[in-house]
Protein backbone atom coordinates (compact mmCIF):
# COMPACT_ATOMS: atom_id res chain seq x y z
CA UNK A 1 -5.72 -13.61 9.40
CA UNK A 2 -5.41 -12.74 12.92
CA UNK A 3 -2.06 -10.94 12.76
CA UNK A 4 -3.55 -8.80 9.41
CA UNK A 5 -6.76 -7.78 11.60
CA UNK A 6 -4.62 -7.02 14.64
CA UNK A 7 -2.34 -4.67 12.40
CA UNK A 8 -5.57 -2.89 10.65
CA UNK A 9 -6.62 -2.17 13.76
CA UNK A 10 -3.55 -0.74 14.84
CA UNK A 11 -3.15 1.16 12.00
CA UNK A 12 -6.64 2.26 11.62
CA UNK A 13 -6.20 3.65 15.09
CA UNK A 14 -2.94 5.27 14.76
CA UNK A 15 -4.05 7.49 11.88
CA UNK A 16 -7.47 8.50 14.38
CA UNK A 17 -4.74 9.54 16.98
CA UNK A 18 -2.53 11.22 14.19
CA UNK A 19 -5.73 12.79 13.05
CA UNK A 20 -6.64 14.72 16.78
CA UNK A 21 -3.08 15.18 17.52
CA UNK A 22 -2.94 17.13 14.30
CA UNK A 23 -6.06 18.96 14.37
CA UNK A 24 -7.33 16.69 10.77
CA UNK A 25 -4.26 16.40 9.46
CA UNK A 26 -1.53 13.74 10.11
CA UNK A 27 1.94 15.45 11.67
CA UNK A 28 4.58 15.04 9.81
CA UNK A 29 7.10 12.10 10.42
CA UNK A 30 4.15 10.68 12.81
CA UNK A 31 5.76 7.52 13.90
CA UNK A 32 2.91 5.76 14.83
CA UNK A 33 1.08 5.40 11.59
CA UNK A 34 4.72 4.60 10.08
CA UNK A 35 5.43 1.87 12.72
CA UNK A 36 1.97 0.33 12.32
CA UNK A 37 2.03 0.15 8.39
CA UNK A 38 5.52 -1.36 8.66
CA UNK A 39 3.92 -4.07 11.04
CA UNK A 40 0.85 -4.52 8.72
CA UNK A 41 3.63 -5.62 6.46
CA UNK A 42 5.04 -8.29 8.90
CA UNK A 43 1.30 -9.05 9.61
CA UNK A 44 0.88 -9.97 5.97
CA UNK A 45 3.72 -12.24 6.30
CA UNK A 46 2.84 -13.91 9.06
CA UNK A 47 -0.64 -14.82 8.27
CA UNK A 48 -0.06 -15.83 4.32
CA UNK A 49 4.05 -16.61 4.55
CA UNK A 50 4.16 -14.01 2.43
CA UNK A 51 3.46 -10.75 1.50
CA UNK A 52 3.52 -8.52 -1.80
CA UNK A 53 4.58 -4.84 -1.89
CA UNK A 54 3.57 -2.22 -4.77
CA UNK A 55 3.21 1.18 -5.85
CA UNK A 56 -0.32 2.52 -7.65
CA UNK A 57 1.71 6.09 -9.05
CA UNK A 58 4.69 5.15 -10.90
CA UNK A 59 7.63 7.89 -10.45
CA UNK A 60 10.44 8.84 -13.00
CA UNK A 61 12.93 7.21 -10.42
CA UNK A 62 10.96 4.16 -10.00
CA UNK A 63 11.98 0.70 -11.42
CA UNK A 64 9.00 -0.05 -13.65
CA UNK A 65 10.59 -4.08 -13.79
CA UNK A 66 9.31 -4.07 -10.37
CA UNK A 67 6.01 -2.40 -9.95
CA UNK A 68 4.80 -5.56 -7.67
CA UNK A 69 7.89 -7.08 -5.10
CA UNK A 70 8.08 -9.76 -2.63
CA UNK A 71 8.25 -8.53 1.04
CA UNK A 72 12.20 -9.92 2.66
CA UNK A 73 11.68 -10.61 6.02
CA UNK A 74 13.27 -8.49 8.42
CA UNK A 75 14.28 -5.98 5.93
CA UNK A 76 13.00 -2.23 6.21
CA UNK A 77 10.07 -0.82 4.65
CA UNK A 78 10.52 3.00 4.08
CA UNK A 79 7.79 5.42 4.82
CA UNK A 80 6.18 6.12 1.19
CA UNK A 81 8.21 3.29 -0.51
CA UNK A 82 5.22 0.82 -1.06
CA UNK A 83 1.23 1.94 -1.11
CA UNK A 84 -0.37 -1.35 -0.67
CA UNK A 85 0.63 -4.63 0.82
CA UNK A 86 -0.52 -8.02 -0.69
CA UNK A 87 -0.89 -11.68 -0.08
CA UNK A 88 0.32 -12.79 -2.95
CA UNK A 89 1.45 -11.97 -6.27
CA UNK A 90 -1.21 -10.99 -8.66
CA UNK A 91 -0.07 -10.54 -12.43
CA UNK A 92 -3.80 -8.90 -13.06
CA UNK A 93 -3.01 -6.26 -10.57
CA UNK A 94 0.37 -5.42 -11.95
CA UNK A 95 -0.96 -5.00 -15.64
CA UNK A 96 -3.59 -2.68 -14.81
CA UNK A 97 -0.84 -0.69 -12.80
CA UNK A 98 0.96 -1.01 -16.31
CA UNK A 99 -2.00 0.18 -18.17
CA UNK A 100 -2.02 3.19 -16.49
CA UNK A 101 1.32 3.87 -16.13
CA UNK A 102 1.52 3.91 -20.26
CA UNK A 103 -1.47 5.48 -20.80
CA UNK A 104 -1.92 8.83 -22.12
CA UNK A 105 -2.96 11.27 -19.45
CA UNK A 106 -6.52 12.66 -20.67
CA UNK A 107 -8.14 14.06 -17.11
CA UNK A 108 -9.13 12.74 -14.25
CA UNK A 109 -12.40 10.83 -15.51
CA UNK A 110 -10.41 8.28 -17.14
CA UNK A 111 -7.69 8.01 -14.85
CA UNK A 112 -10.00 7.79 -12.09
CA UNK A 113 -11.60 4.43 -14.15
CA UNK A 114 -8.09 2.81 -13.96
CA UNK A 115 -7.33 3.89 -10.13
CA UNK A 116 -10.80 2.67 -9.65
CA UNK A 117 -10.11 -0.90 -11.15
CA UNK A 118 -6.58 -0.98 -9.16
CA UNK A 119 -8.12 -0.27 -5.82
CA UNK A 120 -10.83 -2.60 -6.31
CA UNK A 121 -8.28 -5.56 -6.99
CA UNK A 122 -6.23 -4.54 -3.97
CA UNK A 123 -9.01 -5.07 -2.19
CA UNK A 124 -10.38 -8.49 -4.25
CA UNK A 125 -7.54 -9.60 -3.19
CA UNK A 126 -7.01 -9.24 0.48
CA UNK A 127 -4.80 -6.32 0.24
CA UNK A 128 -4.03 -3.10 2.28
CA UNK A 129 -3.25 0.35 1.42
CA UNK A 130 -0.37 1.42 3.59
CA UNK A 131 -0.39 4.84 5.17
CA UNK A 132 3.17 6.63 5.72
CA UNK A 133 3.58 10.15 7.18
C-alpha cells in the first residue's frame, strides 16, 4: 500500500496547488492533477498487481458491457475516462452502477441514495476517485 498512499498524497496535493493557482477552481488542462491520477492508477497496480477502472455516470457513448475494466499496464489513461480506480473487481459495485444506470430518474433524493451506496463501496473497497482537469 505504499505506492497507493504515495500517489494520494500526490494527488491530494496537486489539486491544493491547482486550487491556489486557480483562485478555488482547478485550471483547465492542469497537468498535475492529470499526471498524478494517472500514477494513482499505476500505484494501484503496483501495490495489488492489479487495478480496476470504472465510471459512476454512464454516458450515451459509453459501453455499458464494460462499466468496471481491468487497468493494461503501460497503456494510457485519458483525463475523464475512468472516475475511480480499484483493487480488484467487485461484481457488487458494478450492479449498483447498473441499478442506477436503469433506473428511472425521479430527483435527486433518490439518486443521491444510489450515488451514496456507490461511493461508499468504492471506498469499502480500497478504492479512489480519480480527479482529471
Amino acid at each position: 500500500m505504499i505506492a497507493v498512499e504515495t500517489a494520494e498524497k500526490r494527488l491530494t496535493d496537486a489539486v491544493r496547488e491547482g486550487l491556489r493557482a486557480g483562485d478555488g477552481s482547478l485550471p483547465e488542462s492542469y497537468t498535475p492533477v492529470n499526471s498524478a491520477s494517472r500514477a494513482m492508477v499505476c500505484a494501484m497496480q503496483q501495490d495489488h498487481g492489479q487495478a480496476w477502472l470504472g465510471k459512476i455516470n454512464l454516458y450515451s457513448d459509453d459501453d455499458r458491457q464494460h462499466i468496471l475494466w481491468q487497468y493494461e499496464p503501460g497503456k494510457t489513461v485519458y483525463n475523464f475516462g475512468a472516475a475511480f480506480v480499484l483493487p480488484c473487481y467487485d461484481a457488487e459495485l458494478e450492479r449498483l452502477i447498473r441499478e442506477r444506470d436503469a433506473a428511472p430518474y425521479t430527483g435527486t433524493r433518490d439518486d443521491r441514495k444510489r450515488v451514496d451506496a456507490i461511493v461508499q463501496r468504492i471506498g469499502a473497497l480500497g478504492g479512489v476517485h480519480l480527479l482529471w482537469s
